[in-house]
Protein backbone atom coordinates (compact mmCIF):
# COMPACT_ATOMS: atom_id res chain seq x y z
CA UNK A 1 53.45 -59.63 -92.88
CA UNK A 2 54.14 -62.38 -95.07
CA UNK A 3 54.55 -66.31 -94.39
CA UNK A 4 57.73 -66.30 -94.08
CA UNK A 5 57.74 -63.78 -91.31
CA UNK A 6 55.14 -65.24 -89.28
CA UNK A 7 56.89 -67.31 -86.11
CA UNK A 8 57.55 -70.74 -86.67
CA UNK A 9 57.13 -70.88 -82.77
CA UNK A 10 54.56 -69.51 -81.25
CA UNK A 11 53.81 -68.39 -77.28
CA UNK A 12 50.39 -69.12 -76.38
CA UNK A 13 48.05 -67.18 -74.16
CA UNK A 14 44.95 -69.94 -73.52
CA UNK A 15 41.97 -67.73 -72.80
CA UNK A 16 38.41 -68.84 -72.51
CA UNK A 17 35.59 -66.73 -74.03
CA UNK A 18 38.40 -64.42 -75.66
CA UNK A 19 39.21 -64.81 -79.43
CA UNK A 20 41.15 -62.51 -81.95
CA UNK A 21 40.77 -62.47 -85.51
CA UNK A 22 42.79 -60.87 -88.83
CA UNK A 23 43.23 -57.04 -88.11
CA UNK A 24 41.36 -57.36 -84.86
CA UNK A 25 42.43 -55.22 -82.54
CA UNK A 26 42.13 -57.07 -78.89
CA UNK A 27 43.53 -54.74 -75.70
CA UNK A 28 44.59 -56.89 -72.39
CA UNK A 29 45.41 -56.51 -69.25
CA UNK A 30 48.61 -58.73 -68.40
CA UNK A 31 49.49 -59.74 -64.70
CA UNK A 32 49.93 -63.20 -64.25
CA UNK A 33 53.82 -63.81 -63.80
CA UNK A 34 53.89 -66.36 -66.36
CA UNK A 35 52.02 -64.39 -69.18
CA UNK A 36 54.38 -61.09 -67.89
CA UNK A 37 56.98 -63.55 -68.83
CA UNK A 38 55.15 -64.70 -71.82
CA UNK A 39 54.76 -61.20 -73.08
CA UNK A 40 58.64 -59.72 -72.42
CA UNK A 41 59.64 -63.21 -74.59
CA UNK A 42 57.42 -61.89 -77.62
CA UNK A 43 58.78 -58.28 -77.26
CA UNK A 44 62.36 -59.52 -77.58
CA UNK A 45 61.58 -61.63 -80.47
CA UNK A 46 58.38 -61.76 -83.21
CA UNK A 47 56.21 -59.53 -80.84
CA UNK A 48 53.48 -61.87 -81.56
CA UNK A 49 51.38 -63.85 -79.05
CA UNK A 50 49.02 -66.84 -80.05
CA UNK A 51 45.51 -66.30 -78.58
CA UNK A 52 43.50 -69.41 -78.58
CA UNK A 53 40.95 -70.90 -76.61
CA UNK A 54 41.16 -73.90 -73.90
CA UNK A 55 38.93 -76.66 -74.35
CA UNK A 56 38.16 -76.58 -70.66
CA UNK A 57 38.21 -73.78 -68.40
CA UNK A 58 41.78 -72.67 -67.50
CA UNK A 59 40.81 -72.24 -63.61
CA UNK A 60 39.62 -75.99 -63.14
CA UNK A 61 42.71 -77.65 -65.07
CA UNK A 62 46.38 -76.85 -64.85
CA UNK A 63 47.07 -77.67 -68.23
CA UNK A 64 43.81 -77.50 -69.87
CA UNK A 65 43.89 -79.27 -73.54
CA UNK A 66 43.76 -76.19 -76.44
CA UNK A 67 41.10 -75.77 -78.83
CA UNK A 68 42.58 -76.88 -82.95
CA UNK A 69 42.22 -72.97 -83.74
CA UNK A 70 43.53 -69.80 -82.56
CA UNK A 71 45.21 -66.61 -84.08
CA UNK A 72 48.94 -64.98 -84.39
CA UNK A 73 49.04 -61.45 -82.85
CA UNK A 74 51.72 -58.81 -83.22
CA UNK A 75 51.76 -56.71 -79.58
CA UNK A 76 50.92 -53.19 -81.39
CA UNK A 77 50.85 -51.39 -77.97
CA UNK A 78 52.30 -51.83 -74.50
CA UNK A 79 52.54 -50.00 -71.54
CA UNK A 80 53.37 -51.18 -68.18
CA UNK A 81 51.58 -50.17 -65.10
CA UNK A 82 52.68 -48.58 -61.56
CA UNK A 83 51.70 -51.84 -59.90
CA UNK A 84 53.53 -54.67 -62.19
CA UNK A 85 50.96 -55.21 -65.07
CA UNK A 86 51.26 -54.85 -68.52
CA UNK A 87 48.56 -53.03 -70.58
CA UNK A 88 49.10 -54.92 -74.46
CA UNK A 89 47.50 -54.11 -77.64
CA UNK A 90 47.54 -57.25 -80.09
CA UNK A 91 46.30 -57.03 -83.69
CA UNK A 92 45.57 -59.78 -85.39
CA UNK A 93 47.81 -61.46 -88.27
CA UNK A 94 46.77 -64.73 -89.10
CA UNK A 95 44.85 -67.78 -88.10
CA UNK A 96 46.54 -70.99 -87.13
CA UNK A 97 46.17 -74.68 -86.70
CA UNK A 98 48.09 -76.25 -83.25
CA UNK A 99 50.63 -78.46 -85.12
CA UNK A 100 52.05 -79.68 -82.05
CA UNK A 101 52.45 -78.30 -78.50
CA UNK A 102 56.31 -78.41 -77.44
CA UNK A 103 57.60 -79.26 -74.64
CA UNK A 104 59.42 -76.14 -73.01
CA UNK A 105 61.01 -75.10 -69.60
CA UNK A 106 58.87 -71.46 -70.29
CA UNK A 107 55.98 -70.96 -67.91
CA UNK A 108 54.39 -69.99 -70.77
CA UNK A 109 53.03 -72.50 -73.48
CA UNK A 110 54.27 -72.66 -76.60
CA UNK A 111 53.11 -74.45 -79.80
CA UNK A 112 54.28 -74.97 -83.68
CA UNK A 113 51.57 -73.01 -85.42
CA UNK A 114 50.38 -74.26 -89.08
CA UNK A 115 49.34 -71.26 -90.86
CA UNK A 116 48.58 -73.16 -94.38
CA UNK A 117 44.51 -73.47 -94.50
CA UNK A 118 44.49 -69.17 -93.21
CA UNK A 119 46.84 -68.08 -95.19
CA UNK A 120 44.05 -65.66 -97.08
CA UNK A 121 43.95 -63.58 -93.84
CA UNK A 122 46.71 -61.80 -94.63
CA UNK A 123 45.15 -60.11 -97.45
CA UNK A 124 41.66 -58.13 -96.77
CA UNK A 125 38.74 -60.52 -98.07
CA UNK A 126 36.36 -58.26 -100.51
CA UNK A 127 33.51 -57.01 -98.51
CA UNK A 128 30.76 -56.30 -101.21
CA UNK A 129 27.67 -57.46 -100.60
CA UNK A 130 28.15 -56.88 -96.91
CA UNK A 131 24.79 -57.25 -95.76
CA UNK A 132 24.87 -54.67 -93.07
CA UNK A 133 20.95 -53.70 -92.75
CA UNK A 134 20.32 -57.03 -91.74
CA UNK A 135 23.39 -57.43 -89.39
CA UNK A 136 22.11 -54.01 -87.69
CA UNK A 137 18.77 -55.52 -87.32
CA UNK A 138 19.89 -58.12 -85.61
CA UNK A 139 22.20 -56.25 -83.30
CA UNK A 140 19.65 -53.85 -82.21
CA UNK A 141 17.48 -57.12 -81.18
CA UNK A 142 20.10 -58.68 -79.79
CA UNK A 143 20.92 -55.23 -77.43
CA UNK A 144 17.73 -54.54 -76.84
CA UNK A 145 17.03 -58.41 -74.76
CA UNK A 146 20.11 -57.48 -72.73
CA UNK A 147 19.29 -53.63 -71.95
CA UNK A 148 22.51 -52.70 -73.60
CA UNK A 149 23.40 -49.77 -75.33
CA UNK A 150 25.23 -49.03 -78.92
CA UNK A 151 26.83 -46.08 -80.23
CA UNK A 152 24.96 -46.66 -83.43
CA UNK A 153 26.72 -43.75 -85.44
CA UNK A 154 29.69 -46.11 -85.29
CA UNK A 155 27.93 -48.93 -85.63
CA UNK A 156 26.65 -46.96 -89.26
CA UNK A 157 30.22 -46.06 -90.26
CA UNK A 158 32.59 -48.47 -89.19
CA UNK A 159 34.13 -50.57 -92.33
CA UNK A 160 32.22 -53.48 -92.89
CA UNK A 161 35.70 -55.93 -91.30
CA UNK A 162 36.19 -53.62 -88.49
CA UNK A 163 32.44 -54.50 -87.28
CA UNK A 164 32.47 -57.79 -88.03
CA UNK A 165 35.78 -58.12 -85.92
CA UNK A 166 34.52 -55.78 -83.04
CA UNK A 167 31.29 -57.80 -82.28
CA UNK A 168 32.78 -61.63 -82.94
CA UNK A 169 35.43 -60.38 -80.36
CA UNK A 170 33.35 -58.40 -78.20
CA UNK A 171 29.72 -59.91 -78.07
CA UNK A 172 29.41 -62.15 -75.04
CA UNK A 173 28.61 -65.70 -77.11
CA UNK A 174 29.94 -68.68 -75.70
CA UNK A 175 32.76 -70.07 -76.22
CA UNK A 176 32.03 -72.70 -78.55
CA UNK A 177 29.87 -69.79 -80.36
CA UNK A 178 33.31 -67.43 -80.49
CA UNK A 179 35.12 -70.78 -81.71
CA UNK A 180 32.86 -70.85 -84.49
CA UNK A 181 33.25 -67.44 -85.39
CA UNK A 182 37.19 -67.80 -85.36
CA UNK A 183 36.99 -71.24 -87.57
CA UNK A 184 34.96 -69.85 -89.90
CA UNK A 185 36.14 -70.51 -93.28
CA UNK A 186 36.44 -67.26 -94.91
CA UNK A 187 34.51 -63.88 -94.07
CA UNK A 188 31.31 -64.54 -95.83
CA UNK A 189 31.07 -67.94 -93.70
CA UNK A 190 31.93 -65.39 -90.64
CA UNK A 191 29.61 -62.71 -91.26
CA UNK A 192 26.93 -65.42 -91.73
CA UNK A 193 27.88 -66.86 -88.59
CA UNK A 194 27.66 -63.89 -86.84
CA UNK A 195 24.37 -63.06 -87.90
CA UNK A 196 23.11 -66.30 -86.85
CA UNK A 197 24.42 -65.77 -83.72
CA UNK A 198 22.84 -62.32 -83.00
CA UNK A 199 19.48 -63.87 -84.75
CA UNK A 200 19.36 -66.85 -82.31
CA UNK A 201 20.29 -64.80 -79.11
CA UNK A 202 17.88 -62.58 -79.91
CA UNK A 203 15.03 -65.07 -79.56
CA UNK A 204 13.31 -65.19 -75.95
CA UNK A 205 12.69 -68.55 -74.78
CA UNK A 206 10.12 -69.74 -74.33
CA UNK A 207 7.44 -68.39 -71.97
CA UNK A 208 10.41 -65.77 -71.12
CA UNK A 209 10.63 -61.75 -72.31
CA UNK A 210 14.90 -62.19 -71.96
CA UNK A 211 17.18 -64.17 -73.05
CA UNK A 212 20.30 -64.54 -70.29
């Protein structure tokens, strides 16, 4: 996808703890009325959703205020359920910055995305000098304080953006952490941030064994 297909408006699904990033491959479950709304809108038009993050949880303010960053999606895979919900693939495109939020009758917000300071995610960055030894030494760290498992042959194999992606969108950082992760300025910045993530959780606290 080029610019000048990317939507010059943009549907917004505000979810905290829950980022997407370029070629990021983020499965939901859909069954809020207004985000089932949200959702046939995109598939009639772009088919692309904007995840972003609130800047306060969406459950203690109607309107919450949005975080400056999120990222396009294209819906890659749907399926609706017996019981009303819709089962969405989105893949990430390209990050944005929240030009303005517009005032619309949807239930669903919408915003005018500027794509100009991201527009390198549309192309692959170069991923030599991916430092994956240290990145797995960190994971396996980081696991090991939280009793979780890996399937470490895929950890081994997976292409160096596809890993990156899967554990900045699937680690369980904080949201300011994952807000980092998606503002990062290009992938070097974001693999560095990563580590430093998984390097810092990793550390107990003090007079502790875990880190929770």
């Amino acid at each position: 996808m080029s610019l000048h297909e990317l939507p010059a408006t943009l549907p917004v699904f505000p979810l905290t703890g829950t980022v997407l990033l370029p070629r990021g491959q983020l499965p939901l479950n859909i069954f809020e009325a207004r985000y089932l709304a949200m959702v046939d809108a995109a598939l009639s038009g772009s088919r692309c959703i904007g995840m972003i993050q609130p800047l306060e949880h969406e459950d203690t303010v109607l309107t919450p205020p949005l975080s400056k960053v999120g990222c396009a999606g294209r819906i890659t895979s749907f399926r609706e359920t017996d019981d009303g919900r819709c089962l969405i693939t989105l893949t990430g495109i390209c990050r944005f910055s929240v030009a303005e939020e517009l005032a619309v009758k949807t239930p669903f917000r919408q915003v005018r995305p500027d794509y100009t300071s991201y527009l390198g995610d549309l192309a692959a960055d170069s991923t030599a000098n991916f430092p994956r030894d240290r990145l797995i030494g960190a994971l396996k760290d980081y696991l090991s304080q939280r009793d979780l498992k890996a399937d470490w042959r895929s950890v081994m194999s997976a292409p160096p953006e596809t890993l990156v992606n899967a554990l900045a969108m699937l680690c369980p950082f904080d949201p300011a952490e994952k807000q980092a992760l998606i503002e990062a300025r290009d992938w070097s910045e974001r693999v560095d941030t990563l580590v430093a993530l998984l390097e810092m959780s990793a550390v107990p606290a003090s007079g502790s064994n875990t880190v929770n």
